[in-house]
C-alpha atoms as a PDB file:
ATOM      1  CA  UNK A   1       0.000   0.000   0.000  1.00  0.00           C
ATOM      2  CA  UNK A   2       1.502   3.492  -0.958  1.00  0.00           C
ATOM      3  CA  UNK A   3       2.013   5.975   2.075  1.00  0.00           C
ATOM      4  CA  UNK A   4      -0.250   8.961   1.319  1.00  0.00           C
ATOM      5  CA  UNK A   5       0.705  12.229   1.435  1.00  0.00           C
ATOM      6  CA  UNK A   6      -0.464  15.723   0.887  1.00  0.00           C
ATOM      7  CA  UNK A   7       0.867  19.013  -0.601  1.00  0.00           C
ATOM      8  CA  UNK A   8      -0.486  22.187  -1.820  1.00  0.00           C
ATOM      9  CA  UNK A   9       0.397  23.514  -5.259  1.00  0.00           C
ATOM     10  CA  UNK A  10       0.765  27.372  -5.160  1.00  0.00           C
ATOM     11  CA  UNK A  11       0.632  28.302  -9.106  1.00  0.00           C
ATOM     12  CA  UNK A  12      -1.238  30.560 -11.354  1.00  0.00           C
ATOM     13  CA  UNK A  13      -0.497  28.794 -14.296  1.00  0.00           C
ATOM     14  CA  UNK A  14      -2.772  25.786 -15.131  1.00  0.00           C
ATOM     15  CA  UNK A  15      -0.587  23.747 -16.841  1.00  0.00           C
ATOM     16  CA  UNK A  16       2.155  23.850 -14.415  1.00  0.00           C
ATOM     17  CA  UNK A  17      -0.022  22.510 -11.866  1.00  0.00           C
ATOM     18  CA  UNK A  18      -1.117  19.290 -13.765  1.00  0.00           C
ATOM     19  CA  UNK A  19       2.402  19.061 -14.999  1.00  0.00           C
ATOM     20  CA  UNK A  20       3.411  18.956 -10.780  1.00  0.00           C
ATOM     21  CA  UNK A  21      -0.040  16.600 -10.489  1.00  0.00           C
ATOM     22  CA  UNK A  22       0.726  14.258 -13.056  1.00  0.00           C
ATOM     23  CA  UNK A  23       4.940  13.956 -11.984  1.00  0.00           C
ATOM     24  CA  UNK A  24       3.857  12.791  -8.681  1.00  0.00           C
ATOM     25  CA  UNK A  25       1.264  10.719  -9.461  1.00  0.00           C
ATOM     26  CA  UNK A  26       3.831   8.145 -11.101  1.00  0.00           C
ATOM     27  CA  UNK A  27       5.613   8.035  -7.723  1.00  0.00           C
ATOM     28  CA  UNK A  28       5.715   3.953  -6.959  1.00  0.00           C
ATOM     29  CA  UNK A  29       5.632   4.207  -3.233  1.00  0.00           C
ATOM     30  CA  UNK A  30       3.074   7.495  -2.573  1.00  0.00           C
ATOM     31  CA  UNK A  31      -0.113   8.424  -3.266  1.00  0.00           C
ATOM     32  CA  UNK A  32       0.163  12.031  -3.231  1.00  0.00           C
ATOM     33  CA  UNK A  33      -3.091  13.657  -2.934  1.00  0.00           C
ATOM     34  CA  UNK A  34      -2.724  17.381  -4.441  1.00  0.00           C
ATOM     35  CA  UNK A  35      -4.717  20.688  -3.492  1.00  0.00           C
ATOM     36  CA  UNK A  36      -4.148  23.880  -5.687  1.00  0.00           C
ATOM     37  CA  UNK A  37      -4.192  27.623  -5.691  1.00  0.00           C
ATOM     38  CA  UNK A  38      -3.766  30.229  -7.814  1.00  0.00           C
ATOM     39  CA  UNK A  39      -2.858  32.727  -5.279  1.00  0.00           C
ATOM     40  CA  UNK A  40      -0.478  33.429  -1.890  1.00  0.00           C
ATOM     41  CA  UNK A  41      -3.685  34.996   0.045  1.00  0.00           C
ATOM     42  CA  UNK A  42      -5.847  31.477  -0.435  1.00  0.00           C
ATOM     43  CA  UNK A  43      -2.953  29.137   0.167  1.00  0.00           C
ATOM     44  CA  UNK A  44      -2.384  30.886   3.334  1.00  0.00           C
ATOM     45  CA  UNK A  45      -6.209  30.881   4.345  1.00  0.00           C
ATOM     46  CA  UNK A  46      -5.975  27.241   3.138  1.00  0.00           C
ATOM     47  CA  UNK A  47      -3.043  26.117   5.226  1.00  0.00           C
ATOM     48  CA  UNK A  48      -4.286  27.682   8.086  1.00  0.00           C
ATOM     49  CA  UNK A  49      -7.222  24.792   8.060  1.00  0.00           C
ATOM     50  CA  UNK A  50      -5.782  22.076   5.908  1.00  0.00           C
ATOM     51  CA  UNK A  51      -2.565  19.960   7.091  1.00  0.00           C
ATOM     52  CA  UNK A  52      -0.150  19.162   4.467  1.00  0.00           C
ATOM     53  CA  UNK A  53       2.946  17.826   4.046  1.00  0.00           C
ATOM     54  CA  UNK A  54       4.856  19.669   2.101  1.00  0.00           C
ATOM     55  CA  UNK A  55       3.652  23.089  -0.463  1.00  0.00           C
ATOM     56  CA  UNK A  56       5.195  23.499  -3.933  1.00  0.00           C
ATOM     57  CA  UNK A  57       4.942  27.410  -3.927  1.00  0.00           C
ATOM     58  CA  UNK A  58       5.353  29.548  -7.489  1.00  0.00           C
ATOM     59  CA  UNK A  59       7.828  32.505  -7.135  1.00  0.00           C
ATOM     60  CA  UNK A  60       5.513  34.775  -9.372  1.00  0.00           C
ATOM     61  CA  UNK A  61       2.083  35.114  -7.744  1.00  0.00           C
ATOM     62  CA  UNK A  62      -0.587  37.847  -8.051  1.00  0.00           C
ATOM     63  CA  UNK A  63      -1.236  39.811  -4.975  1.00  0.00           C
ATOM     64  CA  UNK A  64       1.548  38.202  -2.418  1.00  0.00           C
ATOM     65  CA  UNK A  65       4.486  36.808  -4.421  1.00  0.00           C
ATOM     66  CA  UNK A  66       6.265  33.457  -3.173  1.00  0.00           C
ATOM     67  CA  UNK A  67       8.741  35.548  -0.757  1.00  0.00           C
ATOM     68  CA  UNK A  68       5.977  37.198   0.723  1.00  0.00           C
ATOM     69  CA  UNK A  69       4.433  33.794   1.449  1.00  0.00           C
ATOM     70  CA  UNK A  70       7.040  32.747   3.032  1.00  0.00           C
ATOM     71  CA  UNK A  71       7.082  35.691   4.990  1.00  0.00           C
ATOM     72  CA  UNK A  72       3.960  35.103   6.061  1.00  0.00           C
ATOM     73  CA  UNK A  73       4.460  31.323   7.105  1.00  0.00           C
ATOM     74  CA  UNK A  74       7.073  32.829   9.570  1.00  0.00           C
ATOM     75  CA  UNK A  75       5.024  35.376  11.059  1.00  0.00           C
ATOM     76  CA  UNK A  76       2.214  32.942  11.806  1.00  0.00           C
ATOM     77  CA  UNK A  77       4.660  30.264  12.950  1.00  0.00           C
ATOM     78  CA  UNK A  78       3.465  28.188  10.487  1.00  0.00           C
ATOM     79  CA  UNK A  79       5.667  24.833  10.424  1.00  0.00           C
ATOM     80  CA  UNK A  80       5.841  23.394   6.397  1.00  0.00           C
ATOM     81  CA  UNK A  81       8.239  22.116   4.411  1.00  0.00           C
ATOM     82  CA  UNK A  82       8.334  24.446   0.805  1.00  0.00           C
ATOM     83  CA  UNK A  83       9.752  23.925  -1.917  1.00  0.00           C
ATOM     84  CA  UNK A  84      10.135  27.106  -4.198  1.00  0.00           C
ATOM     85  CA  UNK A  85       9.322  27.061  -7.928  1.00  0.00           C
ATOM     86  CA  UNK A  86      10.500  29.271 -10.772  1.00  0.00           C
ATOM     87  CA  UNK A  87      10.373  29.945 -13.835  1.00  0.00           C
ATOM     88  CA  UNK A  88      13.613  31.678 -13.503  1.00  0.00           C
ATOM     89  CA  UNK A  89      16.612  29.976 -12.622  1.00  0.00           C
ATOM     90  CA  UNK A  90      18.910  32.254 -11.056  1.00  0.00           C
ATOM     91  CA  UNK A  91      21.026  31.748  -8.028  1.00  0.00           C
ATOM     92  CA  UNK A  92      19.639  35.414  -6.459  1.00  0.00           C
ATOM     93  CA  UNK A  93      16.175  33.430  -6.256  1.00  0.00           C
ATOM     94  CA  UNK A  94      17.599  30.642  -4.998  1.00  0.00           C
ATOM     95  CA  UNK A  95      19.230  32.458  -2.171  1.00  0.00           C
ATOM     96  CA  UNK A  96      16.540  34.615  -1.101  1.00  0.00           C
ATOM     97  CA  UNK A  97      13.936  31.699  -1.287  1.00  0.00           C
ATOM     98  CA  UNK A  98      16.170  29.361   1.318  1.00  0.00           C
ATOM     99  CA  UNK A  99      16.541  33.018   3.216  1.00  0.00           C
ATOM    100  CA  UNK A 100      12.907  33.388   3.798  1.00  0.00           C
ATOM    101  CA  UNK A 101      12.490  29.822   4.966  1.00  0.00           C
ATOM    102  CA  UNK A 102      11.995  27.367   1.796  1.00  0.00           C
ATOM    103  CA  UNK A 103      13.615  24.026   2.004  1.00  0.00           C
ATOM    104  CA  UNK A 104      14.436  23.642  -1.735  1.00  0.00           C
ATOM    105  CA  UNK A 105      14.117  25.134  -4.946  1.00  0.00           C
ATOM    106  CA  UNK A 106      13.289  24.183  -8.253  1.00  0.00           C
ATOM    107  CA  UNK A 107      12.920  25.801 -12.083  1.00  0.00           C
ATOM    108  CA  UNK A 108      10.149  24.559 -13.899  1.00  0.00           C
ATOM    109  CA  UNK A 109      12.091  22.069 -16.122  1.00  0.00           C
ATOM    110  CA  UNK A 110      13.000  20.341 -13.011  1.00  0.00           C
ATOM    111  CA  UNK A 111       9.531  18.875 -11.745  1.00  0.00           C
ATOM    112  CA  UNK A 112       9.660  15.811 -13.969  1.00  0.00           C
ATOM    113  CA  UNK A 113       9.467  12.586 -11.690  1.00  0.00           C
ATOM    114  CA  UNK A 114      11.576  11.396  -9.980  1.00  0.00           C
ATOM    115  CA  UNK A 115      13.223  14.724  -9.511  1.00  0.00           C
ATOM    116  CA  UNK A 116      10.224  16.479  -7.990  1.00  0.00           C
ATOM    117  CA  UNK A 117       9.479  13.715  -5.337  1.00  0.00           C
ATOM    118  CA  UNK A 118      13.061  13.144  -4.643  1.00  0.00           C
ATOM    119  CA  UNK A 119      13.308  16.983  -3.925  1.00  0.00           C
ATOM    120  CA  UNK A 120      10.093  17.271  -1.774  1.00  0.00           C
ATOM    121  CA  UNK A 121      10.919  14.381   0.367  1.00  0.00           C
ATOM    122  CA  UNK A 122      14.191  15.304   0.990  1.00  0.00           C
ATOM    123  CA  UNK A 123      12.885  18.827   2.109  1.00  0.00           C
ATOM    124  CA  UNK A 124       9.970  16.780   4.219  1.00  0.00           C
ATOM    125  CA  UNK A 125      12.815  14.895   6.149  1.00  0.00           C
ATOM    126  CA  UNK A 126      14.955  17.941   6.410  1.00  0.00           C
ATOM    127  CA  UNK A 127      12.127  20.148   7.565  1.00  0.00           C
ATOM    128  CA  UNK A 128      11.887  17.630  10.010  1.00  0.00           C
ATOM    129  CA  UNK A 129      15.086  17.808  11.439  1.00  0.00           C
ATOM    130  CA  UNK A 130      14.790  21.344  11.770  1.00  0.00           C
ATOM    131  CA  UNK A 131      11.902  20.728  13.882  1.00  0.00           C
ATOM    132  CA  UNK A 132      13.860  18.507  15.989  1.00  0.00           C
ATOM    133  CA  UNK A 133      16.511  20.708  16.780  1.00  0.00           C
ATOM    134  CA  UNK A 134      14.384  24.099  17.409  1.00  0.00           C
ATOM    135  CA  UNK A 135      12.396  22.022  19.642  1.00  0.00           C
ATOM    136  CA  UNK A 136      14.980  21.333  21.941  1.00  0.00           C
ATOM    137  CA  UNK A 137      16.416  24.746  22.042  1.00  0.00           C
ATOM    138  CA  UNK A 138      12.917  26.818  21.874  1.00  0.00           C
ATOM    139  CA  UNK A 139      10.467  24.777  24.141  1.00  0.00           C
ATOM    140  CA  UNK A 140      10.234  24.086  27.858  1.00  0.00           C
ATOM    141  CA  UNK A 141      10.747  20.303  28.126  1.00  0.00           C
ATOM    142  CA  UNK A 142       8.480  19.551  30.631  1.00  0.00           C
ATOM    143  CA  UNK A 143       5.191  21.572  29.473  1.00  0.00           C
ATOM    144  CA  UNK A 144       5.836  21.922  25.735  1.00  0.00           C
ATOM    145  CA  UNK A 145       5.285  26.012  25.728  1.00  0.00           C
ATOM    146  CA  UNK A 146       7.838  28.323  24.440  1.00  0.00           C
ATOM    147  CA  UNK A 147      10.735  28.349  26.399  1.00  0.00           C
ATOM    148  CA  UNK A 148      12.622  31.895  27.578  1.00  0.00           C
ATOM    149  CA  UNK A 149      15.109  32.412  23.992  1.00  0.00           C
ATOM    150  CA  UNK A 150      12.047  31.725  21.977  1.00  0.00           C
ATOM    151  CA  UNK A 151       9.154  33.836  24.135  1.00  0.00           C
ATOM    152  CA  UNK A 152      12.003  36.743  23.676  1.00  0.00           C
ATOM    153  CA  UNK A 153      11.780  35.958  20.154  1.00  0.00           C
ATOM    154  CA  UNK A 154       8.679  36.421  19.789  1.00  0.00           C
ATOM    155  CA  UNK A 155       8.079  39.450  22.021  1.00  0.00           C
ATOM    156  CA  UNK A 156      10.779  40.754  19.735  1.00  0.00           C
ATOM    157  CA  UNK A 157       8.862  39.551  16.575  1.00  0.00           C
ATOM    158  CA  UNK A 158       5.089  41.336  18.674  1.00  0.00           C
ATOM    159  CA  UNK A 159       7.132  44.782  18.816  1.00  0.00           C
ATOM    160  CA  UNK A 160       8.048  45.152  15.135  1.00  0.00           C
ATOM    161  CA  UNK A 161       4.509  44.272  13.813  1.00  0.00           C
ATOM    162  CA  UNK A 162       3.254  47.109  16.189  1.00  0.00           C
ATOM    163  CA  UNK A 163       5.665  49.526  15.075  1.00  0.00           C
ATOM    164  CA  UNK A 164       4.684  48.118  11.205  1.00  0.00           C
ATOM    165  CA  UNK A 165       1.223  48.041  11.526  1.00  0.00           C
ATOM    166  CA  UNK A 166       0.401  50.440  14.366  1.00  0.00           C
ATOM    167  CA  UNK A 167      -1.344  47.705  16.357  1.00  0.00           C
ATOM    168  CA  UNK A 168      -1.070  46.303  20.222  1.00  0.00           C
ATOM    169  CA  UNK A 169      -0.200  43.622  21.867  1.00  0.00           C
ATOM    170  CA  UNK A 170      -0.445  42.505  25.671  1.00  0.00           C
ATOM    171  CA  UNK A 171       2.188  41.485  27.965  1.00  0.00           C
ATOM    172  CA  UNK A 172       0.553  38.523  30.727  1.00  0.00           C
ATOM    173  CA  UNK A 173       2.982  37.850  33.442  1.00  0.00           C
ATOM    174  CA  UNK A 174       1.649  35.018  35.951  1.00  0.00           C
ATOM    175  CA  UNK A 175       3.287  32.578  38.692  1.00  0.00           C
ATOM    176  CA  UNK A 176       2.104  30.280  40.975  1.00  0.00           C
ATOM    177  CA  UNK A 177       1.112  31.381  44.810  1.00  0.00           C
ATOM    178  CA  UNK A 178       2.222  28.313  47.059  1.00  0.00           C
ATOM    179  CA  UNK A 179       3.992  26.659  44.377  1.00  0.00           C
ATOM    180  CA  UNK A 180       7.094  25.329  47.044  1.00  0.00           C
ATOM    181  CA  UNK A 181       4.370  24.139  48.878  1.00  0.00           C
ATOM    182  CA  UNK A 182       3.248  21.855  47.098  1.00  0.00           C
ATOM    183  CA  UNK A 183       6.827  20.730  46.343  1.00  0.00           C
ATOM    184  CA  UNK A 184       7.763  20.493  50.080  1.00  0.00           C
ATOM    185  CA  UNK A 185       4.421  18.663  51.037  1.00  0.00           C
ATOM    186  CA  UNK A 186       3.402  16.076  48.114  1.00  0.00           C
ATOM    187  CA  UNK A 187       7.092  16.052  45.778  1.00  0.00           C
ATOM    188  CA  UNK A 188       8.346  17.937  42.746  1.00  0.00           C
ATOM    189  CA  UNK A 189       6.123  14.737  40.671  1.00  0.00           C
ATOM    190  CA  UNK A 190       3.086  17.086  41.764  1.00  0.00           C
ATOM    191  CA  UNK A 191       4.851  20.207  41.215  1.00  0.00           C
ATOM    192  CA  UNK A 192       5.639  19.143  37.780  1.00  0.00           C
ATOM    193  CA  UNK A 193       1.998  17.807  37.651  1.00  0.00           C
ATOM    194  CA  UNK A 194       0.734  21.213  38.363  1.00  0.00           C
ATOM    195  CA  UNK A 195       2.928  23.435  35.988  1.00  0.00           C
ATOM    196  CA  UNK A 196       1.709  21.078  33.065  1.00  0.00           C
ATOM    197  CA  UNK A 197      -1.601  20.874  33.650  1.00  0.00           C
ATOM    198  CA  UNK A 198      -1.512  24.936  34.431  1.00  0.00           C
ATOM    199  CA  UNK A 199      -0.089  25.042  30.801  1.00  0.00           C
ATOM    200  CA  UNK A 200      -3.034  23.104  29.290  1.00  0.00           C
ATOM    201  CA  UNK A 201      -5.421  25.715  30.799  1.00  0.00           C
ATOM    202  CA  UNK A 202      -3.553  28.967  29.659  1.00  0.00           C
ATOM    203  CA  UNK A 203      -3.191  27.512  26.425  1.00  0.00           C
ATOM    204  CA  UNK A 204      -7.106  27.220  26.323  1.00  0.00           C
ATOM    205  CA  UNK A 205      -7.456  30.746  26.849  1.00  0.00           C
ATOM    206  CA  UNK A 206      -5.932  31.944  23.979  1.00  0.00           C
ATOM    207  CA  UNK A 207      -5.410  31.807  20.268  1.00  0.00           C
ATOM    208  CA  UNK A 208      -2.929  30.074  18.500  1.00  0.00           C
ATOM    209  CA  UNK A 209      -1.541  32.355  17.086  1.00  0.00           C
ATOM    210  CA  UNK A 210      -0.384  33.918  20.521  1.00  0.00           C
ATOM    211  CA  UNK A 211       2.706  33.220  22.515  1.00  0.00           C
ATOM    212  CA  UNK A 212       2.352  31.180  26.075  1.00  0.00           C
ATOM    213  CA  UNK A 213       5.644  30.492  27.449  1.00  0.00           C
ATOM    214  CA  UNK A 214       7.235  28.767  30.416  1.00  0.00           C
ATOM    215  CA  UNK A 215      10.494  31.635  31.641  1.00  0.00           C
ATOM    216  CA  UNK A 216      11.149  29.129  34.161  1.00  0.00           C
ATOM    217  CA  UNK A 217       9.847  27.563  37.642  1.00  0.00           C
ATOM    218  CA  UNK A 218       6.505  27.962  38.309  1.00  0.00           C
ATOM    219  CA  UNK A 219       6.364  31.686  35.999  1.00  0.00           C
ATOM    220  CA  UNK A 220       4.784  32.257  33.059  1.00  0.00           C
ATOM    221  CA  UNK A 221       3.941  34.627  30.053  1.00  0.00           C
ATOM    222  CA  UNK A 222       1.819  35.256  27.454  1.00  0.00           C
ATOM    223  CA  UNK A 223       1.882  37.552  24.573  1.00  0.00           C
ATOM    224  CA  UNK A 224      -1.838  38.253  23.240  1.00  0.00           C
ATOM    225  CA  UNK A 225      -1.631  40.061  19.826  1.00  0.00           C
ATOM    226  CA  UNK A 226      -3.833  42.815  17.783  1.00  0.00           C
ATOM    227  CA  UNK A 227      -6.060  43.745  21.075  1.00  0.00           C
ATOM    228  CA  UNK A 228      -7.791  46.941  21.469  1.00  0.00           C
ATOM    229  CA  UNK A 229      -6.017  48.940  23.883  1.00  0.00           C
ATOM    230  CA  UNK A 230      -9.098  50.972  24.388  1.00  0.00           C
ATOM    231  CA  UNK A 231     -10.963  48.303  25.693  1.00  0.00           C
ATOM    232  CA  UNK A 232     -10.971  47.791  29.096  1.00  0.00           C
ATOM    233  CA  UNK A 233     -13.611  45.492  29.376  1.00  0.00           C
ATOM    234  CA  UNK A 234     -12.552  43.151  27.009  1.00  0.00           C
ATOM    235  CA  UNK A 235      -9.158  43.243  28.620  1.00  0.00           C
ATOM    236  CA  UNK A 236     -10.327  42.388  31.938  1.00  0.00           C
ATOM    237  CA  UNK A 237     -12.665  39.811  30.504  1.00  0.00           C
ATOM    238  CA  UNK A 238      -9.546  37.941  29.071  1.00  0.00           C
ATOM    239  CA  UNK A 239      -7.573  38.064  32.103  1.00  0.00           C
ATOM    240  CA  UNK A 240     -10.642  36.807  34.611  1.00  0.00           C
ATOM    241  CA  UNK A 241     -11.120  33.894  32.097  1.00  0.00           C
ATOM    242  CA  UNK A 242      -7.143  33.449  32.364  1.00  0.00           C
ATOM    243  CA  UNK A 243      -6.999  33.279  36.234  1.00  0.00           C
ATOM    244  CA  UNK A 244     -10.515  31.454  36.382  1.00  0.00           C
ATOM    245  CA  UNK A 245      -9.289  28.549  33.948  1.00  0.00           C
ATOM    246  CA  UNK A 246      -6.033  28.168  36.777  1.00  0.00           C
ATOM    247  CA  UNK A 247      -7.630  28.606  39.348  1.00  0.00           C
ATOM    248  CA  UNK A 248     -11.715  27.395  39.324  1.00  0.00           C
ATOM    249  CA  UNK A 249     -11.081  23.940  38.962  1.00  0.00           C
ATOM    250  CA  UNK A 250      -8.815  21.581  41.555  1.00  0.00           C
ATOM    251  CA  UNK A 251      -5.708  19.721  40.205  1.00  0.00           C
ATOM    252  CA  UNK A 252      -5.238  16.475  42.094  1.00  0.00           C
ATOM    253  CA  UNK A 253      -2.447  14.585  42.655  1.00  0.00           C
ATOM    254  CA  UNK A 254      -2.794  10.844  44.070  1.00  0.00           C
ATOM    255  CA  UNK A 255      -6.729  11.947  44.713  1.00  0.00           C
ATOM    256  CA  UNK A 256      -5.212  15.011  47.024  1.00  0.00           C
ATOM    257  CA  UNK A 257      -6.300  18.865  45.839  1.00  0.00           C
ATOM    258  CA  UNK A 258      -3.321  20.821  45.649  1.00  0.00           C
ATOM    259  CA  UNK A 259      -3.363  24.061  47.394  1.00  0.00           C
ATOM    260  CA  UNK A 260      -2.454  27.389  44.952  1.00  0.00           C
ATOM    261  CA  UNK A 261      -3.185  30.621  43.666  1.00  0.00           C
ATOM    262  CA  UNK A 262      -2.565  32.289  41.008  1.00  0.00           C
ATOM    263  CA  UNK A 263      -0.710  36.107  40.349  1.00  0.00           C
ATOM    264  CA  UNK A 264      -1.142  38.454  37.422  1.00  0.00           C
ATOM    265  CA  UNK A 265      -0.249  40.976  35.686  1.00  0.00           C
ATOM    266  CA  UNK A 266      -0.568  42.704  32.425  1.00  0.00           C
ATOM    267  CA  UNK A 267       1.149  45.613  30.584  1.00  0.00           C
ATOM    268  CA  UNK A 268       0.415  46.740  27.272  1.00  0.00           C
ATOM    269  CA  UNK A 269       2.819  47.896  24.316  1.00  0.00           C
ATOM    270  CA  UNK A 270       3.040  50.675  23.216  1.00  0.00           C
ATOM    271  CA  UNK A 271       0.434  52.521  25.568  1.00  0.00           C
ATOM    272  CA  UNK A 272       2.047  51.087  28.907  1.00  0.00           C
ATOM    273  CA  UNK A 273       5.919  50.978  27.804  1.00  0.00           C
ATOM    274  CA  UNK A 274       7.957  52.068  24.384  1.00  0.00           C
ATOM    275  CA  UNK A 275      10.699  48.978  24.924  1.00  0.00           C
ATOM    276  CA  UNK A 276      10.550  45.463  25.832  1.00  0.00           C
ATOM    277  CA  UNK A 277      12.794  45.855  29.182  1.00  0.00           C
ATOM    278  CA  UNK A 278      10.242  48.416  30.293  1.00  0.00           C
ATOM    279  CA  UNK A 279       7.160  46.715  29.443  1.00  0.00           C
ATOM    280  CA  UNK A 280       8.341  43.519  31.759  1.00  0.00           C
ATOM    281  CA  UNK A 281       9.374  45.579  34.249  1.00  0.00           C
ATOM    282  CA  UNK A 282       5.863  47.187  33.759  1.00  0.00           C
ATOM    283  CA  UNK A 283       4.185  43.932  33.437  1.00  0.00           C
ATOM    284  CA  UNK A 284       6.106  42.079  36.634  1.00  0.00           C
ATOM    285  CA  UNK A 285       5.281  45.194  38.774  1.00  0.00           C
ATOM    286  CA  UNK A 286       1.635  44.496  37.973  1.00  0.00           C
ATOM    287  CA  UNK A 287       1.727  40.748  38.717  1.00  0.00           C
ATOM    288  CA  UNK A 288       3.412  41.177  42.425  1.00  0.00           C
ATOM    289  CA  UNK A 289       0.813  44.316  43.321  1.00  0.00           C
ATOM    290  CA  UNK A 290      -2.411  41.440  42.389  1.00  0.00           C
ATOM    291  CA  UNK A 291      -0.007  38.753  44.677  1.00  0.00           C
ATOM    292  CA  UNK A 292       0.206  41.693  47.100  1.00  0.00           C
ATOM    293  CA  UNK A 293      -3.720  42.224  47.173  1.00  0.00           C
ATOM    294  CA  UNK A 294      -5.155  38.589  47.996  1.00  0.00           C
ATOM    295  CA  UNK A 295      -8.368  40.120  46.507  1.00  0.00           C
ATOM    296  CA  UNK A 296      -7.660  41.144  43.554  1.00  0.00           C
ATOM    297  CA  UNK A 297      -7.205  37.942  40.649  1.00  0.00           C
ATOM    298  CA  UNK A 298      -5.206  40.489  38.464  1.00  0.00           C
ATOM    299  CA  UNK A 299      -4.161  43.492  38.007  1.00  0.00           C
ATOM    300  CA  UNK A 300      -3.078  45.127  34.272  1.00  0.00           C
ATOM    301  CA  UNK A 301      -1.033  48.588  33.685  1.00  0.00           C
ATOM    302  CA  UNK A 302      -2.533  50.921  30.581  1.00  0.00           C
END
């Protein structure tokens, strides 16, 4: 039985799409099954609810060009193997494209089989690997969120699409009240316990497309893009459904209720702080004022 596997074909021209279809198709050991596009705004709308394996993207495109895509892909954190085609075979393309993100690159003459399926696979595998290793440097190992280098990337990454597209984004801080607590009384199996399941629930809060990390111990941040700074209400709203999805419902270990709070606090960029330094010094100010005031579940800095 062939091993099936799906890519998205990013071309405006007809015939080079059933010239990509019909190449795989005599591939002995995989059925590839194809989806196809004429344009970078619906592949992106298409990845975004599709999984594939791998996207054969055209360099010339109407409205966002193949560099742009990538682009894109990068900015949304979107993980998949490309494989840039051309027209054009010039090493300048061939650069930028494996710049931007692309695992491979080939001209138009080159998508015969086996060529074609050799090249995506290849890229698949060493897409893969890439994985692999960013993995293990970019995400906490016991909870799977972002880890501290890539939460600073991406706070980084937050700033510069404010300054580009005058939006906002908010800064959560959060830790854990009586977090050695439970490590002195029940074990660091039910510490660890809690801090994964506590990562579960923030990630339920939010959107994919938004940053939760792990910085380390029992602290955590988030980094909730394009809000309205305006707001308030939906502000607060986020942040009560934040400390209400920690906090409402008990986490047991060995059929005992942990005892723990949670702290938080929220800054917002560029109305609360004009650099990242200040913003988390903005941000952890607000979070040890709510752990400060047992009544308050939160408290957030304009």
């Amino acid at each position: 039985m062939k091993e099936k596997k799906r890519v998205l074909i990013v071309d405006d021209i007809e015939d080079d799409v059933e010239y990509c279809i019909e190449s795989l198709a005599n591939d002995p050991q995989h059925e590839w099954e194809a989806l196809s596009t004429d344009n970078g705004k619906d592949a992106l709308n298409i990845i975004r609810v599709n999984r594939f394996d791998c996207m054969l993207l055209d360099y010339s495109l109407p409205a966002l060009n193949g560099i742009e895509v990538l682009q894109q892909l990068r900015e949304n954190n979107i993980e998949l193997p490309v494989i840039m085609l051309t027209g054009q075979g010039s090493e300048r393309i061939a650069v930028e494209s494996m710049k931007y993100g692309a695992q491979d690159y080939l001209t138009k003459d080159e998508i015969k089989y086996p060529n074609i399926v050799n090249v995506m696979l290849q890229g698949i595998e060493r897409k893969k690997r890439e994985l692999t290793i960013f993995q293990r440097a970019n995400y906490d190992h016991l909870t799977g969120l972002a880890g501290r280098a890539l939460y600073q990337d991406r706070i980084n990454s937050a700033i510069e699409r404010c300054l580009r597209l005058d939006s906002h984004f908010m800064l959560i801080f959060l830790d854990l009240d009586k977090f050695k607590g439970v490590n002195d009384v029940h074990g660091h199996k039910a510490g660890d316990l809690m801090l994964k399941e506590v990562a579960v629930r923030l990630e339920s809060c939010v959107r994919k497309s938004d940053t939760v990390a792990r910085l380390g111990g029992d602290e955590y941040a988030i980094i909730v893009e394009n809000i309205d700074s305006k707001n308030s209400r939906s502000i607060e709203k986020l942040l009560t459904k934040i400390h209400s999805a920690i906090t409402s419902q008990p986490i047991y270990y060995k059929n005992v209720s942990l005892d723990f709070n949670a702290s938080i606090g929220a800054a917002i960029y560029p109305d609360s702080a004009k650099t990242c330094d200040e913003l988390e010094a903005l941000a952890d100010k607000a979070m040890y004022k709510s752990k400060q005031d047992c009544e308050k579940k939160f408290n957030y800095i304009r």
